[in-house]
C-alpha atoms as a PDB file:
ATOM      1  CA  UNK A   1     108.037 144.636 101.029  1.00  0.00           C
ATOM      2  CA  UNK A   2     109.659 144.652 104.116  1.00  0.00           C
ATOM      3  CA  UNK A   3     110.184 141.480 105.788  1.00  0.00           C
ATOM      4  CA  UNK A   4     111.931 140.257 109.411  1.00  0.00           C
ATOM      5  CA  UNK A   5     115.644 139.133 108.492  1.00  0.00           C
ATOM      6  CA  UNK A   6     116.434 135.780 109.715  1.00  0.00           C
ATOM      7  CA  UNK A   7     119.190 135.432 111.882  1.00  0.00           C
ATOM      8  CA  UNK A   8     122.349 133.730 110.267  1.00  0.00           C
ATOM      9  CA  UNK A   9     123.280 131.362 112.557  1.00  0.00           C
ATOM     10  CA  UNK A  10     126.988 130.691 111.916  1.00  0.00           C
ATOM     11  CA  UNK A  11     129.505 134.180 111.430  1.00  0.00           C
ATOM     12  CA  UNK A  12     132.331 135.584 112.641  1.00  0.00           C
ATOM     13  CA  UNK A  13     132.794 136.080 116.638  1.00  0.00           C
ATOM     14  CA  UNK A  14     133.281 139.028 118.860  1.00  0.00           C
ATOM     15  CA  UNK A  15     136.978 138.031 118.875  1.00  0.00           C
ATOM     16  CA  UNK A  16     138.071 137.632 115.519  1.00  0.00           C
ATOM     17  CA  UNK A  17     135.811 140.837 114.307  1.00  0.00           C
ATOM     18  CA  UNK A  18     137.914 142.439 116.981  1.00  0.00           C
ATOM     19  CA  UNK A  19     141.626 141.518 116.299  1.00  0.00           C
ATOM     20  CA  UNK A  20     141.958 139.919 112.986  1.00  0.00           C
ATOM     21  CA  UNK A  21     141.110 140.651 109.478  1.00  0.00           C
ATOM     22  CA  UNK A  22     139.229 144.087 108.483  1.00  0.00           C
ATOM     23  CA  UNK A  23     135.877 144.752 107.676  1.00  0.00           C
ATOM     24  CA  UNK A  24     134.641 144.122 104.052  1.00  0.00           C
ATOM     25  CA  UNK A  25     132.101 145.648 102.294  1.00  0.00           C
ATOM     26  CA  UNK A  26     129.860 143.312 100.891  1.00  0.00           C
ATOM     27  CA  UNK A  27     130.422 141.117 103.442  1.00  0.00           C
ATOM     28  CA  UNK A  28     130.714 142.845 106.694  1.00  0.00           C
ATOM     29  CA  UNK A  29     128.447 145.594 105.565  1.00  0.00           C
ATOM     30  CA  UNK A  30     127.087 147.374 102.560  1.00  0.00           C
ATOM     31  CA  UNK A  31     127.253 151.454 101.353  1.00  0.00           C
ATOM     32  CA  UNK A  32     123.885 152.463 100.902  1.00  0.00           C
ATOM     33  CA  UNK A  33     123.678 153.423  97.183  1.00  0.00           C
ATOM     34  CA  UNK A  34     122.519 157.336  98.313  1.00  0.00           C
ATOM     35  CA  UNK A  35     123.747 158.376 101.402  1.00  0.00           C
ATOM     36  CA  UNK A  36     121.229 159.785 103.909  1.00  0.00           C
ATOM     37  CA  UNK A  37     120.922 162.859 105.695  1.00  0.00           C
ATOM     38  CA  UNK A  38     122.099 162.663 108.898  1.00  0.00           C
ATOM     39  CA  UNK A  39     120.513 164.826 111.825  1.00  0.00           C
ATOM     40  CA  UNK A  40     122.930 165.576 114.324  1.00  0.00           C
ATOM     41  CA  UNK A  41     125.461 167.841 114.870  1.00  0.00           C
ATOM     42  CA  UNK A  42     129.262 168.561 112.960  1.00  0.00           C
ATOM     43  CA  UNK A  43     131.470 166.330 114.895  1.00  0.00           C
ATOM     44  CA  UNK A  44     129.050 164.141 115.725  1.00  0.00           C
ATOM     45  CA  UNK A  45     128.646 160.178 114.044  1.00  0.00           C
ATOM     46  CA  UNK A  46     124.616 158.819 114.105  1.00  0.00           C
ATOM     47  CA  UNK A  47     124.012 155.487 114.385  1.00  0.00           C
ATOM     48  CA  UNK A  48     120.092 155.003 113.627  1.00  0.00           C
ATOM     49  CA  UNK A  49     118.634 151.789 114.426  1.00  0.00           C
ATOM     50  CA  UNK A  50     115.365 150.563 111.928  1.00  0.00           C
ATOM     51  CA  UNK A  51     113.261 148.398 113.925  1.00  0.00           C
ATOM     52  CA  UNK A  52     110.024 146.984 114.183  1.00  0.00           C
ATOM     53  CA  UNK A  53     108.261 146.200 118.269  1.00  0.00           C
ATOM     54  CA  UNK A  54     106.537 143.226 116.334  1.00  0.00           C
ATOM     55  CA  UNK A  55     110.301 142.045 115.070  1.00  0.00           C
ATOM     56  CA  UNK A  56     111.517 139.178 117.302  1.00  0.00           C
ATOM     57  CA  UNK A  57     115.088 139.791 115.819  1.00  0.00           C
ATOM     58  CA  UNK A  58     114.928 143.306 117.066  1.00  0.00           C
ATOM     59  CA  UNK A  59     113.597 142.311 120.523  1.00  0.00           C
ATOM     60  CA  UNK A  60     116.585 140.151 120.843  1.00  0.00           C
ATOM     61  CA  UNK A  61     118.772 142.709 119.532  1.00  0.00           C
ATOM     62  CA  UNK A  62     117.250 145.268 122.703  1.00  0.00           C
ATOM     63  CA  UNK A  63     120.125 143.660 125.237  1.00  0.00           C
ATOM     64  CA  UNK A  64     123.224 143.447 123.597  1.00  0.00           C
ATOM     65  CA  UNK A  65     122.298 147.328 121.178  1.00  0.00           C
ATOM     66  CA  UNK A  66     121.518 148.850 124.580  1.00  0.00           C
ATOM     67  CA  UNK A  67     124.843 147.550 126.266  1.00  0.00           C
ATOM     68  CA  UNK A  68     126.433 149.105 123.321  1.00  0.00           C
ATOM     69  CA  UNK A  69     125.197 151.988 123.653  1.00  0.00           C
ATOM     70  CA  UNK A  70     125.722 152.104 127.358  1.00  0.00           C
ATOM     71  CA  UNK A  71     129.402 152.935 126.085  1.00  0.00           C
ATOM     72  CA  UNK A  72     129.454 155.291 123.558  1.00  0.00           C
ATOM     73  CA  UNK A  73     131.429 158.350 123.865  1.00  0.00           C
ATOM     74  CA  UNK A  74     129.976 161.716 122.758  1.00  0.00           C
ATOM     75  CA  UNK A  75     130.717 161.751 119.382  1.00  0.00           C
ATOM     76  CA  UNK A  76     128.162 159.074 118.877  1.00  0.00           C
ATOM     77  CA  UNK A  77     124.516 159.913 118.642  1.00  0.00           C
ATOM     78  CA  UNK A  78     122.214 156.471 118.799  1.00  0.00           C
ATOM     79  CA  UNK A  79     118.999 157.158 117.290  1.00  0.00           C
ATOM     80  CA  UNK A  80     115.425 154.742 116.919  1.00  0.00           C
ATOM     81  CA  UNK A  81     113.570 154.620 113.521  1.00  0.00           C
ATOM     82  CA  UNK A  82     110.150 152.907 113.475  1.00  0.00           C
ATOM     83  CA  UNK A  83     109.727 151.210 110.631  1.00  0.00           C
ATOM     84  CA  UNK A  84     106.781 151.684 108.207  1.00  0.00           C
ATOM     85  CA  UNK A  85     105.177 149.706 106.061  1.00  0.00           C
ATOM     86  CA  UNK A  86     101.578 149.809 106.499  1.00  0.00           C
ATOM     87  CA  UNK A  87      99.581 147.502 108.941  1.00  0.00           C
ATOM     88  CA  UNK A  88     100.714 146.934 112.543  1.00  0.00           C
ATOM     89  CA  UNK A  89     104.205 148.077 111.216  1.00  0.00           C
ATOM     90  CA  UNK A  90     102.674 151.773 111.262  1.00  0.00           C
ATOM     91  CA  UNK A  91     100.254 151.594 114.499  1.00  0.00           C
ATOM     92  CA  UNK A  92     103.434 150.491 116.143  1.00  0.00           C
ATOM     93  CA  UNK A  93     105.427 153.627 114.926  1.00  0.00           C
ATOM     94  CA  UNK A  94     102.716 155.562 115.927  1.00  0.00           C
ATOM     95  CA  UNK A  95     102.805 154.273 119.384  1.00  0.00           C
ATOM     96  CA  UNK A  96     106.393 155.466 119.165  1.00  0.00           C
ATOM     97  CA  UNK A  97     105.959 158.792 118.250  1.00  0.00           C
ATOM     98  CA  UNK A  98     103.336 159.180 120.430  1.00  0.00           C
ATOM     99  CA  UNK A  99     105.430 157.735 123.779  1.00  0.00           C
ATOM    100  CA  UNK A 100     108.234 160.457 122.464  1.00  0.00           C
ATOM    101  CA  UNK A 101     105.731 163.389 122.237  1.00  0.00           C
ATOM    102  CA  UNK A 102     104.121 162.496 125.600  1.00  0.00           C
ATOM    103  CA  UNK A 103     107.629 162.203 127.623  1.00  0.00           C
ATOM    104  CA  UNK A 104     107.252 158.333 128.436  1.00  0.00           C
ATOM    105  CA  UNK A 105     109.449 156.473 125.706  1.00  0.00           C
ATOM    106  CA  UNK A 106     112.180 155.836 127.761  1.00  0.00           C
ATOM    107  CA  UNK A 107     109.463 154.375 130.411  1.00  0.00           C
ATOM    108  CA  UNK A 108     107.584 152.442 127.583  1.00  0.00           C
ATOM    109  CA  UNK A 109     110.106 151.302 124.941  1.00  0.00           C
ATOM    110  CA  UNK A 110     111.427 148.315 126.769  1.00  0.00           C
ATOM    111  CA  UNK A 111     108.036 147.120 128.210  1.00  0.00           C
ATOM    112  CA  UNK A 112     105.827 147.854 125.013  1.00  0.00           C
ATOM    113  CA  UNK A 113     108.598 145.250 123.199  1.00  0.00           C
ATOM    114  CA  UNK A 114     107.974 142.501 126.386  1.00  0.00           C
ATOM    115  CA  UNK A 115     103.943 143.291 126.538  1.00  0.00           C
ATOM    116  CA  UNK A 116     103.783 141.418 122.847  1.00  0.00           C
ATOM    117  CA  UNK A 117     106.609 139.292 122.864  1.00  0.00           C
ATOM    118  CA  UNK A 118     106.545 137.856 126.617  1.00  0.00           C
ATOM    119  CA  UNK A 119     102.746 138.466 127.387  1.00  0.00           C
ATOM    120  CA  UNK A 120     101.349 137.645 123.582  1.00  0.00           C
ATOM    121  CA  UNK A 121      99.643 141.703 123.133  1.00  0.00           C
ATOM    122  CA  UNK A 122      99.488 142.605 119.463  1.00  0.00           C
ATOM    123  CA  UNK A 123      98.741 146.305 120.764  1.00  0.00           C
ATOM    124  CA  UNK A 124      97.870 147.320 117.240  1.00  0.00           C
ATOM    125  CA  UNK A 125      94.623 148.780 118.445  1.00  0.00           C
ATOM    126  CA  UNK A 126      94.750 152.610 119.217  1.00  0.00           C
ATOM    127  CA  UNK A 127      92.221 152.103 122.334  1.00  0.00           C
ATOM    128  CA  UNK A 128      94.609 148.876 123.326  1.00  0.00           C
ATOM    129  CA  UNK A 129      97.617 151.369 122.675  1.00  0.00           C
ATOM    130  CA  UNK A 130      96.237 153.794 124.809  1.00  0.00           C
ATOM    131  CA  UNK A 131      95.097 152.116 127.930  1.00  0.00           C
ATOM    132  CA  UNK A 132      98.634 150.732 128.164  1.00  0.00           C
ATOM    133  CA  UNK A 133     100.314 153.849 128.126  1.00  0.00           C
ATOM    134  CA  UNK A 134      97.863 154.640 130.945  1.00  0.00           C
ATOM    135  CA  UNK A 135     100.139 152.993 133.008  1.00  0.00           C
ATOM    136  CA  UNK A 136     102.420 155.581 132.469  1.00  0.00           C
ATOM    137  CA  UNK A 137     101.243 158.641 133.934  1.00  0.00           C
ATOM    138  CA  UNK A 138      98.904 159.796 131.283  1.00  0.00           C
ATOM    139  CA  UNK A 139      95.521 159.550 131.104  1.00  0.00           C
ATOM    140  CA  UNK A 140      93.958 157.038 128.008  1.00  0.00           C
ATOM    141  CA  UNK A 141      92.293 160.286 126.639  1.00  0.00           C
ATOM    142  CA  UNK A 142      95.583 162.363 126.293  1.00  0.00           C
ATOM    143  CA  UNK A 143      97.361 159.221 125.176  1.00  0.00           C
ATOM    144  CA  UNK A 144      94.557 159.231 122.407  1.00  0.00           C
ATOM    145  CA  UNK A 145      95.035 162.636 121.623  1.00  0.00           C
ATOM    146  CA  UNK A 146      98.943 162.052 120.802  1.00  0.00           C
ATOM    147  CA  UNK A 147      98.151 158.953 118.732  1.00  0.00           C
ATOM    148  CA  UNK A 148      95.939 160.420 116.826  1.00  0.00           C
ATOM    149  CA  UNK A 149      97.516 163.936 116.655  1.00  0.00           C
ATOM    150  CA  UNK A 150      99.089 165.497 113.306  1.00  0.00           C
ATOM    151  CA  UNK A 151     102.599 165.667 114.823  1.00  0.00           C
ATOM    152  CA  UNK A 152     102.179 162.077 115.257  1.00  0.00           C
ATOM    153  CA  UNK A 153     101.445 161.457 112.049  1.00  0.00           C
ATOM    154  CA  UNK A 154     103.636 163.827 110.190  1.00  0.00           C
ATOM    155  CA  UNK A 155     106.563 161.972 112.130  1.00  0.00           C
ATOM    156  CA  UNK A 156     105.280 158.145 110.738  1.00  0.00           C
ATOM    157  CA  UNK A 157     105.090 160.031 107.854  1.00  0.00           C
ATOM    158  CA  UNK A 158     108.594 161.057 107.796  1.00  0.00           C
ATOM    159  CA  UNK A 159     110.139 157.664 109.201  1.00  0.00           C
ATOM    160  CA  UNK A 160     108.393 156.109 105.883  1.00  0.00           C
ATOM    161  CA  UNK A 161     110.307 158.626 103.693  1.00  0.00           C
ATOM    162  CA  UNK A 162     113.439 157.819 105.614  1.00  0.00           C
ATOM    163  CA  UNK A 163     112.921 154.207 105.711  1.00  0.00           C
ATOM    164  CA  UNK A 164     112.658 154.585 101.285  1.00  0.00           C
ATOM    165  CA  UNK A 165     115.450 156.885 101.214  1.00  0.00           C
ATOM    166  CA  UNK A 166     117.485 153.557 102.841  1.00  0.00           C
ATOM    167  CA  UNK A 167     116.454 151.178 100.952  1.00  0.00           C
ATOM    168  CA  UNK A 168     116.002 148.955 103.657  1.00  0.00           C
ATOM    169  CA  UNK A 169     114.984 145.483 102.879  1.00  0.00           C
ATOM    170  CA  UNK A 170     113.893 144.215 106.609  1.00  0.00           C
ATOM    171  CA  UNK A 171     114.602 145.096 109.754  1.00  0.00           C
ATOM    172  CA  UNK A 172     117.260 144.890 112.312  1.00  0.00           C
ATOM    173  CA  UNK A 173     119.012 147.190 110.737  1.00  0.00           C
ATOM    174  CA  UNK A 174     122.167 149.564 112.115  1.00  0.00           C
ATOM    175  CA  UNK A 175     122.706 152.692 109.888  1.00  0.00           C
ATOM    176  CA  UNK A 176     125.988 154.559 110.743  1.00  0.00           C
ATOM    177  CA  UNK A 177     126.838 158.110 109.102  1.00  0.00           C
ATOM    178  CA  UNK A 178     123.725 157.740 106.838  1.00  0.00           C
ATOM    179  CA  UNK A 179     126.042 155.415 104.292  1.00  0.00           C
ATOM    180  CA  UNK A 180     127.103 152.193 106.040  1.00  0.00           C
ATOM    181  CA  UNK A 181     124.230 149.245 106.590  1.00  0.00           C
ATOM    182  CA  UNK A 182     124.666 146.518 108.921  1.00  0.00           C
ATOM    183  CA  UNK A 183     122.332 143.351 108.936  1.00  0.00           C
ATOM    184  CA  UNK A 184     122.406 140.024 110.632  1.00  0.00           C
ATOM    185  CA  UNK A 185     123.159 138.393 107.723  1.00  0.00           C
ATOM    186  CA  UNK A 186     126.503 140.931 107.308  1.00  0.00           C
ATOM    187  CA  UNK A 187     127.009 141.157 110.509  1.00  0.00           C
ATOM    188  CA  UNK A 188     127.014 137.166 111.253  1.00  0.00           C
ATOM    189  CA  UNK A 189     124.432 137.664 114.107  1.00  0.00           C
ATOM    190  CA  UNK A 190     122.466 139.458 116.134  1.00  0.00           C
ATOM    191  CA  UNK A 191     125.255 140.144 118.929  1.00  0.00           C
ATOM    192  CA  UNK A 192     127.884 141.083 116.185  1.00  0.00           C
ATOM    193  CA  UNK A 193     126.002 143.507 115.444  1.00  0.00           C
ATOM    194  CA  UNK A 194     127.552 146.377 117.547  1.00  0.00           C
ATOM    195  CA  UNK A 195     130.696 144.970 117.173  1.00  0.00           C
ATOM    196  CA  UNK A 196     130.484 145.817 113.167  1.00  0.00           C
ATOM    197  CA  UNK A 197     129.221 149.367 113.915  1.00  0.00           C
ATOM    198  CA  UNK A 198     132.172 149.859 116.145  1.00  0.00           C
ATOM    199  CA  UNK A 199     134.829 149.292 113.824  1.00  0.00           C
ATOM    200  CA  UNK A 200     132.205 151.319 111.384  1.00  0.00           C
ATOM    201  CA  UNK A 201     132.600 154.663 113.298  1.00  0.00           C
ATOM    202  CA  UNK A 202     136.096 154.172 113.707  1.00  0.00           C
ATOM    203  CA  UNK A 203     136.237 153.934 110.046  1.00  0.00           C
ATOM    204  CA  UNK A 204     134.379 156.840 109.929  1.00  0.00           C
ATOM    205  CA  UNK A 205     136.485 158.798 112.533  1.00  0.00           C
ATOM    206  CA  UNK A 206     139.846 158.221 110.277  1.00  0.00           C
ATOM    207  CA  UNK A 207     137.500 159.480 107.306  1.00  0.00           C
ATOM    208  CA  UNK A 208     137.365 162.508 108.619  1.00  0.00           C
ATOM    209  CA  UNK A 209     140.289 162.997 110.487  1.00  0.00           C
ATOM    210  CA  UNK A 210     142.042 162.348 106.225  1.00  0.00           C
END
C-alpha cells in the first residue's frame, strides 16, 4: 500500500552532502532491484519525480525540486509521475493527465497543489475537477471530456504499471536513470533531496563516460 513518507527530521546538510564524504547506497539512496525503462533520449539522464497533489511532503518538496530544476543543464530531463493507487490517489492522476492533454499543466500544477493544501479542496470529484480547470481557458465540458477520455485513462493506467515496476513504497520519491531511488528518509530531508540526485547524475555521467 502506498503510504506518505514522513519526513526525517535530523540528516545530513546541504554542506556536508556537498564537500565531504560520498554517497552510500543504502543510506544515501537505494538501486531499484529492476531497473526501469527510461524515456528520453541517448545522452540524456531522467530524473522522474513520484508524487501525490494530496501528499503534504510533496507539496513541500514543489519549492526547493523546482529551484533544482531551474538549473539543470540539457542532459537532464525532469519528468512528473502521478502516483496510483486507487481512491483520490487516481482522480488526482487523472486530473494530471488531463491538464497535460488539454495544454494547461504548467498553468494548473502549482495551483491545483495550493487549492487543497492552502484552501482545504479535496478536488477528487470529476465535476469539482472540472469547474476548476475552467479557470483555465477551457470550458467545464471539454475539461470533462479529457477526464473522462481513453487517453486519459490509458496514461493512469500506465503510471500504475510504472509506479509497480518501481517498487515504490510512498511517495516523494526522485528516480534518476530508472535505477537510483531517493527518499526523505535517504535523503535526510525534504530539501536534501536534490542535493542527493545531483551527486546521483554525476555518478551517472562518470558511468558512462567508463
Amino acid at each position: 500500500m502506498f503510504k506518505t513518507l514522513m519526513v526525517a527530521l535530523a540528516g545530513l546538510g546541504l554542506s556536508t552532502l556537498a564537500s565531504a564524504a560520498p554517497l552510500v547506497e543504502g543510506q544515501h539512496y537505494e538501486v531499484l532491484p529492476e531497473a526501469v525503462e527510461t524515456r528520453v533520449d541517448e545522452g540524456q539522464i531522467e530524473v522522474t519525480e513520484a508524487f501525490w497533489y494530496g501528499c503534504p511532503h510533496c507539496y513541500n518538496l514543489e519549492d526547493p525540486l523546482n529551484a533544482w530544476v531551474a538549473e539543470q543543464p540539457e542532459d537532464v530531463v525532469f519528468q512528473r509521475l502521478p502516483a496510483t493507487m486507487g481512491g483520490d490517489w487516481n482522480q488526482h492522476a487523472m486530473a494530471f493527465y488531463a491538464a497535460q492533454e488539454l495544454g494547461i499543466l504548467d498553468a494548473v500544477h502549482e495551483d491545483f497543489f495550493d487549492a487543497i493544501h492552502e484552501n482545504g479542496r479535496r478536488l477528487t470529484e470529476l465535476d469539482d475537477i472540472a469547474a476548476f480547470f475552467a479557470d483555465y481557458g477551457v470550458s467545464e465540458e471539454e475539461a470533462r471530456e479529457a477526464l473522462t477520455s481513453f487517453g486519459v485513462k490509458s496514461q493512469v493506467n500506465q503510471a500504475h504499471a510504472r509506479m509497480r515496476a518501481m517498487r515504490l513504497m510512498g511517495v516523494p520519491a526522485l528516480i534518476v536513470d530508472g535505477r537510483y531511488l531517493v527518499t526523505p528518509s535517504s535523503a535526510g530531508s525534504l530539501d536534501n533531496m536534490p542535493q542527493i540526485v545531483d551527486a546521483l547524475v554525476e555518478k551517472v555521467r562518470e558511468e558512462r563516460a567508463d
